[in-house]
PDB file of N, CA and C in Angstrom:
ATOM      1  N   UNK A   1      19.767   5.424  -3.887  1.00  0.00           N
ATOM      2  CA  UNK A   1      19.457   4.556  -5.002  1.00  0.00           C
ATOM      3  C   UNK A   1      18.189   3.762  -4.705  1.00  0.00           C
ATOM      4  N   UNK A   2      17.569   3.336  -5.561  1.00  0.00           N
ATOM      5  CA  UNK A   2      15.822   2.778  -5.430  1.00  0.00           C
ATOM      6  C   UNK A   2      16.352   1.401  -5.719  1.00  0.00           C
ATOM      7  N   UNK A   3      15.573   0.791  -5.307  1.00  0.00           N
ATOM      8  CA  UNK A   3      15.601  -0.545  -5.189  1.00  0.00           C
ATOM      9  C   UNK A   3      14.358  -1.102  -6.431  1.00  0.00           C
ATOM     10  N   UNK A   4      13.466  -0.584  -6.949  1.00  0.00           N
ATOM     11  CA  UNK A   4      12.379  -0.362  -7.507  1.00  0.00           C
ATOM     12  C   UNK A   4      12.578  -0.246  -9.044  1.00  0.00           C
ATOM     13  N   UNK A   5      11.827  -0.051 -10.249  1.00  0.00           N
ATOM     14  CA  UNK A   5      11.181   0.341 -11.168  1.00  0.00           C
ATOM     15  C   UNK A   5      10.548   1.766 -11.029  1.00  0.00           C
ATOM     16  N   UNK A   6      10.740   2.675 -11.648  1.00  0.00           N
ATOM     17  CA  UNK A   6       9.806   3.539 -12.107  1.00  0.00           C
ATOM     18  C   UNK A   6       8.425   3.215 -12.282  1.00  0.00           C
ATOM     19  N   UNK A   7       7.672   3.969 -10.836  1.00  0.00           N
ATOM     20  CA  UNK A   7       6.273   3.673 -11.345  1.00  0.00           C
ATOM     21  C   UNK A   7       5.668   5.172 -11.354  1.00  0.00           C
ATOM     22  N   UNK A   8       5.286   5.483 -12.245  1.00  0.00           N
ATOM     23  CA  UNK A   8       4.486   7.197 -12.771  1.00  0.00           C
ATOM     24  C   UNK A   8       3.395   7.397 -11.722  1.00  0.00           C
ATOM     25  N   UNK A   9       2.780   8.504 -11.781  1.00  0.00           N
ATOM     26  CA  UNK A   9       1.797   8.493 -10.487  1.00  0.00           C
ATOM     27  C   UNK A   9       0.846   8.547 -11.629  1.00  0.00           C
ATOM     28  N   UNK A  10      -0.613   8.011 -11.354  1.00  0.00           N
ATOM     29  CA  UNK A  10      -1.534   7.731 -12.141  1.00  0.00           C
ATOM     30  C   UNK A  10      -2.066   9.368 -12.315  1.00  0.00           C
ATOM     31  N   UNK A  11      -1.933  10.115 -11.245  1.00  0.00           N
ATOM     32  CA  UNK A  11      -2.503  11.494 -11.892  1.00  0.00           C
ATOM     33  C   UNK A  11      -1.696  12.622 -12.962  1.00  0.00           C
ATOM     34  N   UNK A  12      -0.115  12.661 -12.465  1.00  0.00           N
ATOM     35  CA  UNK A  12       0.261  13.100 -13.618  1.00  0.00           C
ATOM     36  C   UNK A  12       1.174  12.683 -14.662  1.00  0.00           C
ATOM     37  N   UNK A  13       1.296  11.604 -14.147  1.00  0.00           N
ATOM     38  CA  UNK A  13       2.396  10.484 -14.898  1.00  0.00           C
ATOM     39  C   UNK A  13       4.013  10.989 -15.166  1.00  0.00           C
ATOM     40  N   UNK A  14       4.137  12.031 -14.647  1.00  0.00           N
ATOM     41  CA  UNK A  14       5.920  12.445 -14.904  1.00  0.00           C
ATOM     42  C   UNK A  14       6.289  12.466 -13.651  1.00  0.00           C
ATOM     43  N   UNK A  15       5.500  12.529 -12.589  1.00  0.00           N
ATOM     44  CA  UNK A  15       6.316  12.023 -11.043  1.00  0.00           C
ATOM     45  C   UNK A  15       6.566  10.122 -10.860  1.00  0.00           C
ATOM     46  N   UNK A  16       7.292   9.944 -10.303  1.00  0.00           N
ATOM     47  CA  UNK A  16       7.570   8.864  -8.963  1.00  0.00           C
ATOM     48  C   UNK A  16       6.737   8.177  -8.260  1.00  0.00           C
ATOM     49  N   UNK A  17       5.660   7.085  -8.355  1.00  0.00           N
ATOM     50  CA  UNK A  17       4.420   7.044  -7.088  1.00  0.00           C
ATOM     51  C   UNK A  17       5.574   6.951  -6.213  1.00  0.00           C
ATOM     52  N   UNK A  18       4.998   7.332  -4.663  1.00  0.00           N
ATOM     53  CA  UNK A  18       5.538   7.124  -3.720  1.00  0.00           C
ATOM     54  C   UNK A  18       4.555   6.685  -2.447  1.00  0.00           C
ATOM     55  N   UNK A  19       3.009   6.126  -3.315  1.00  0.00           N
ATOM     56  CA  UNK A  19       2.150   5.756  -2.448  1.00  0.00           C
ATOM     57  C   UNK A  19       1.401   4.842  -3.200  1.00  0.00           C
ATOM     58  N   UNK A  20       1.209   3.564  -2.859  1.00  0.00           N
ATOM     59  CA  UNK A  20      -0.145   2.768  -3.630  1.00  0.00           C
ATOM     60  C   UNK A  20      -1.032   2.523  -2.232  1.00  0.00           C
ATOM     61  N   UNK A  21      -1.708   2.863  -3.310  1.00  0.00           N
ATOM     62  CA  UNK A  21      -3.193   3.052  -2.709  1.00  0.00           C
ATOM     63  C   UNK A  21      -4.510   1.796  -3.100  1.00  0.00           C
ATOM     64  N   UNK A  22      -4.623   0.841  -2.425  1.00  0.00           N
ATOM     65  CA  UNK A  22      -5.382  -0.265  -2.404  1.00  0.00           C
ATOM     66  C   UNK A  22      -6.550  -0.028  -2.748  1.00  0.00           C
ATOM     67  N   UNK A  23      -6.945  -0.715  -3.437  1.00  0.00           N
ATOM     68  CA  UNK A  23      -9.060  -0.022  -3.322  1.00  0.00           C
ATOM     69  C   UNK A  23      -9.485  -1.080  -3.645  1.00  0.00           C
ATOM     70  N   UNK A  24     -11.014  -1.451  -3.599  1.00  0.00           N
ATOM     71  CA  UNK A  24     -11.873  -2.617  -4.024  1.00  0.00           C
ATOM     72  C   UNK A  24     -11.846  -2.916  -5.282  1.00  0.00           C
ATOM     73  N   UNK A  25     -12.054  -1.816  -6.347  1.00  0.00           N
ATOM     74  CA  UNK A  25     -11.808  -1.710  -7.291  1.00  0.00           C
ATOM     75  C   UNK A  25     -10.634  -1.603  -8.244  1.00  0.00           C
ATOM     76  N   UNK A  26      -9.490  -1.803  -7.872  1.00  0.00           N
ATOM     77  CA  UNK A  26      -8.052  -1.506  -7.689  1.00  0.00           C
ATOM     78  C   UNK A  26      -6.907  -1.264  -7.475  1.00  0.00           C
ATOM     79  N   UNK A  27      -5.747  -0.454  -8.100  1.00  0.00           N
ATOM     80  CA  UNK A  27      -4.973  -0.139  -7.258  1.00  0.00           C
ATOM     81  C   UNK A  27      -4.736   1.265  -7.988  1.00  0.00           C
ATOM     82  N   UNK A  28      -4.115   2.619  -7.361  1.00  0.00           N
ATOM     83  CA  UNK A  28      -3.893   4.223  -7.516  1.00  0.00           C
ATOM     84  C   UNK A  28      -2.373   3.615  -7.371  1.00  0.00           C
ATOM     85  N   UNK A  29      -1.606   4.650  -8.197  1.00  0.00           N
ATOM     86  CA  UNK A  29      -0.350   5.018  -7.525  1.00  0.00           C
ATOM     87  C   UNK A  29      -0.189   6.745  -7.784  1.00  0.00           C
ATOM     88  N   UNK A  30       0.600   7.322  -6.518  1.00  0.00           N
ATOM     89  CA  UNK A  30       0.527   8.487  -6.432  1.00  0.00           C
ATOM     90  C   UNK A  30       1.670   9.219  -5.985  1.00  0.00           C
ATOM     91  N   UNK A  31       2.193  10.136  -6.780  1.00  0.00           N
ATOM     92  CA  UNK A  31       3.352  10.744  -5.826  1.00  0.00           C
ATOM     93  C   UNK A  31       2.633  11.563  -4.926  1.00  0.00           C
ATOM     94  N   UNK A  32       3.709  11.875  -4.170  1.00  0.00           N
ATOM     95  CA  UNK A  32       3.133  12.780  -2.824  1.00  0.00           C
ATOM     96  C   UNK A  32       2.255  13.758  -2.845  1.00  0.00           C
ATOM     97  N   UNK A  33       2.522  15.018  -4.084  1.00  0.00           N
ATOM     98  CA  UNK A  33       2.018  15.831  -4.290  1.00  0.00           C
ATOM     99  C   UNK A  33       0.007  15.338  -4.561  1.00  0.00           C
ATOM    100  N   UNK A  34       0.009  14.178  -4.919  1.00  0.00           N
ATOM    101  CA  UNK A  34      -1.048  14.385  -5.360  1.00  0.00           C
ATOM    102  C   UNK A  34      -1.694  12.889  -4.405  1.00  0.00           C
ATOM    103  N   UNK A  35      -0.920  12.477  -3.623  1.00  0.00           N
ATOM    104  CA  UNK A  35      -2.052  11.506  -2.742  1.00  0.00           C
ATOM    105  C   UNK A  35      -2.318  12.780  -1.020  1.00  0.00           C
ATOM    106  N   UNK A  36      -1.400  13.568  -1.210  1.00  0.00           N
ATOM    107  CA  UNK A  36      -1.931  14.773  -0.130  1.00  0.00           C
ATOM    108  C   UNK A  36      -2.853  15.798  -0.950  1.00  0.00           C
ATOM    109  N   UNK A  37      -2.765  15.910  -1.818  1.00  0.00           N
ATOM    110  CA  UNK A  37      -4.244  16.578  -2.409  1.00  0.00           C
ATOM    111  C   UNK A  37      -5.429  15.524  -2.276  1.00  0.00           C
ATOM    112  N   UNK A  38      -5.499  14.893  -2.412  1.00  0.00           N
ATOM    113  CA  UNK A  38      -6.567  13.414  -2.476  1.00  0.00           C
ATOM    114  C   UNK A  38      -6.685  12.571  -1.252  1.00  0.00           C
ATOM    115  N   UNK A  39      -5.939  13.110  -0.381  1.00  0.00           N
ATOM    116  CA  UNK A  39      -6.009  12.287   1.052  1.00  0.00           C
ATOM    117  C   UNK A  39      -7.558  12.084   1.545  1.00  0.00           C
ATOM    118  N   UNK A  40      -8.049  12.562   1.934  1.00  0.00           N
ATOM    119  CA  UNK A  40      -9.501  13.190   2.131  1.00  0.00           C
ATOM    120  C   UNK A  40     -10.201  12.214   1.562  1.00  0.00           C
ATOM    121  N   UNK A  41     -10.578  11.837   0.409  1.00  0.00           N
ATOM    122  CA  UNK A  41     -11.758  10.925  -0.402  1.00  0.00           C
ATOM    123  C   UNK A  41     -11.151   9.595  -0.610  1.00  0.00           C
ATOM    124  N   UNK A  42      -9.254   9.492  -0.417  1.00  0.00           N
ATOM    125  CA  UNK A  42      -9.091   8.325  -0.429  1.00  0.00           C
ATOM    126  C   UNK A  42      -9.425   7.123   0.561  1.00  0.00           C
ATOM    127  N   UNK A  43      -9.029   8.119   1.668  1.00  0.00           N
ATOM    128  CA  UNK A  43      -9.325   7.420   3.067  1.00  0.00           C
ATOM    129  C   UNK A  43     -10.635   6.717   3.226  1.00  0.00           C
ATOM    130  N   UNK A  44     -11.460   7.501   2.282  1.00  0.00           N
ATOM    131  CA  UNK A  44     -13.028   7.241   2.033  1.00  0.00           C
ATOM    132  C   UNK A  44     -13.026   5.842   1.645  1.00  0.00           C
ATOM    133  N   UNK A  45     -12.494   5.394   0.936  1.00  0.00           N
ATOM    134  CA  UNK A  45     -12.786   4.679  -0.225  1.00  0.00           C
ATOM    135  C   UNK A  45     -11.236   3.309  -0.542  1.00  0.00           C
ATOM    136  N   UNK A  46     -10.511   3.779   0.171  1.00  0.00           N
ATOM    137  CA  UNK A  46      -9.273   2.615   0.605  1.00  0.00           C
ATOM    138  C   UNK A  46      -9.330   1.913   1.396  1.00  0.00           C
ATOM    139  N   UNK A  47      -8.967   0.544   1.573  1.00  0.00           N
ATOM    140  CA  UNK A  47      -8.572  -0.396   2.627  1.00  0.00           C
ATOM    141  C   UNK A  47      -7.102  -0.730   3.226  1.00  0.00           C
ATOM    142  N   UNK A  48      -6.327  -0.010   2.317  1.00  0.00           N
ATOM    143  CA  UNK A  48      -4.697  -0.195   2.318  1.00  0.00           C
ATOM    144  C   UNK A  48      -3.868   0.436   1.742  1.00  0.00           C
ATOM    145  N   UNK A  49      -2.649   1.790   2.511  1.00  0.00           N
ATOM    146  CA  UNK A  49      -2.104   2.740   1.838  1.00  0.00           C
ATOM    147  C   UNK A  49      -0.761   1.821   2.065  1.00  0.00           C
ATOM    148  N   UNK A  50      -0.020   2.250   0.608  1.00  0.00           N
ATOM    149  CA  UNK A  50       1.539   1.254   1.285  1.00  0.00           C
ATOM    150  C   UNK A  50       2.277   2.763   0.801  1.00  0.00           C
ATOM    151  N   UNK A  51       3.144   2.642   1.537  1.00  0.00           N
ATOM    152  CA  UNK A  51       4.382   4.408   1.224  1.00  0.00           C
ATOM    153  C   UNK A  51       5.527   3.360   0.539  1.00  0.00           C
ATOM    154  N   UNK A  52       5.608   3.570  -0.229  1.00  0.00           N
ATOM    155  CA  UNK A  52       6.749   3.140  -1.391  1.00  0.00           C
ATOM    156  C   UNK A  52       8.070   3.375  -0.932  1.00  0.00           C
ATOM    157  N   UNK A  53       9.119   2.928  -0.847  1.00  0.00           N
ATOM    158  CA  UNK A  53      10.097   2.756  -0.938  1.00  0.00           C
ATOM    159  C   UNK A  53      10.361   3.257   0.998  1.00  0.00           C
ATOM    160  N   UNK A  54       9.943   3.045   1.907  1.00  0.00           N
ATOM    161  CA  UNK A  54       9.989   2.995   3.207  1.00  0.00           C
ATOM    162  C   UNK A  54      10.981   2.555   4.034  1.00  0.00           C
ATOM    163  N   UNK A  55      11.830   3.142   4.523  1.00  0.00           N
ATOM    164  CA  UNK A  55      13.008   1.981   5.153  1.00  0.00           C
ATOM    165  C   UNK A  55      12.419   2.030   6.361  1.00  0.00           C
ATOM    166  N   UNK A  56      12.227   0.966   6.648  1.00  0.00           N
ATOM    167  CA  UNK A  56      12.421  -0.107   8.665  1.00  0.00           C
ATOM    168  C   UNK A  56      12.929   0.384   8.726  1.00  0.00           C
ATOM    169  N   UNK A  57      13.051   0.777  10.026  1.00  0.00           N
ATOM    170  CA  UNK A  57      14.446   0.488  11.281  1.00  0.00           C
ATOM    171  C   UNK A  57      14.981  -0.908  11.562  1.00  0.00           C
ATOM    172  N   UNK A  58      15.591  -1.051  11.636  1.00  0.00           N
ATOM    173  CA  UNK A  58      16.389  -2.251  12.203  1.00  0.00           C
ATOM    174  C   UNK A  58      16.068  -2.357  13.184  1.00  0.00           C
ATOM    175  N   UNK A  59      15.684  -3.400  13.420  1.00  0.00           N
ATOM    176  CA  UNK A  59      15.357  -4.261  14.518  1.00  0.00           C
ATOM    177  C   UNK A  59      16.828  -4.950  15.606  1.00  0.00           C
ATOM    178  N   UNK A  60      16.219  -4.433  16.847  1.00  0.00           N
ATOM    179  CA  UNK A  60      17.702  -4.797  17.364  1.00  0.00           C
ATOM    180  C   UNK A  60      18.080  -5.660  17.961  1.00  0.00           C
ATOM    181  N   UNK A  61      19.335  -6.058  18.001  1.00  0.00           N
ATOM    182  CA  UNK A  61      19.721  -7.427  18.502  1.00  0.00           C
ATOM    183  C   UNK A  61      19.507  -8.041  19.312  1.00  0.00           C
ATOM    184  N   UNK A  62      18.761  -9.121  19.707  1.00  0.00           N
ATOM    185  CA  UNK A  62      18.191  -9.200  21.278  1.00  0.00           C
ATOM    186  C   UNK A  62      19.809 -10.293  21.809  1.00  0.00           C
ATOM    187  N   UNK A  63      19.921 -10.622  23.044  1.00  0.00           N
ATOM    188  CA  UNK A  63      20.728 -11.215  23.714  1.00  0.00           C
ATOM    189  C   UNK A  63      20.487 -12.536  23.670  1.00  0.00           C
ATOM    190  N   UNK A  64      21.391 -13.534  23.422  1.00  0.00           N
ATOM    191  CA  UNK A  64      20.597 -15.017  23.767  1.00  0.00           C
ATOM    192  C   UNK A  64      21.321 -15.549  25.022  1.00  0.00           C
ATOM    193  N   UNK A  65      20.647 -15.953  25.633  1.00  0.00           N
ATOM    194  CA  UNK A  65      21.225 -17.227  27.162  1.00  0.00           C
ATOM    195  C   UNK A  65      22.296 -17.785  26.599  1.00  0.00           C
ATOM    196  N   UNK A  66      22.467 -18.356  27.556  1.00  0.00           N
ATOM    197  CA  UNK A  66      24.260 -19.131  27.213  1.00  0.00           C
ATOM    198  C   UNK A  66      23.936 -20.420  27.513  1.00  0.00           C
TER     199      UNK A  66
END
């Protein structure tokens, strides 16, 4: 289950983004299919890829002194 909104990918709009893509000029969203076609010129031209819906790991319990 998504935790999210439906966001369309700006290239074909009937997928899922599952990547926003930061730029000077804006922001891309992209499902997979089409930010790995576009990887190449984005990298060019981005300052910040975020992968959408990403789970952490859990961070693990540290011990405390007594």
């Amino acid at each position: 289950m998504r935790d999210r909104e439906f966001i369309p990918c700006d290239a074909c709009g009937s997928a899922d983004a599952m990547y926003l893509i930061k730029l000077v000029e804006g922001e891309l969203a992209f499902c997979g299919h089409h930010y790995n076609k576009n990887k190449a010129g984005l990298d060019k031209v981005s300052y910040e890829v975020i992968e959408l819906d990403k789970k952490e790991p859990a961070l693990p319990t540290l011990e405390t002194a007594e």
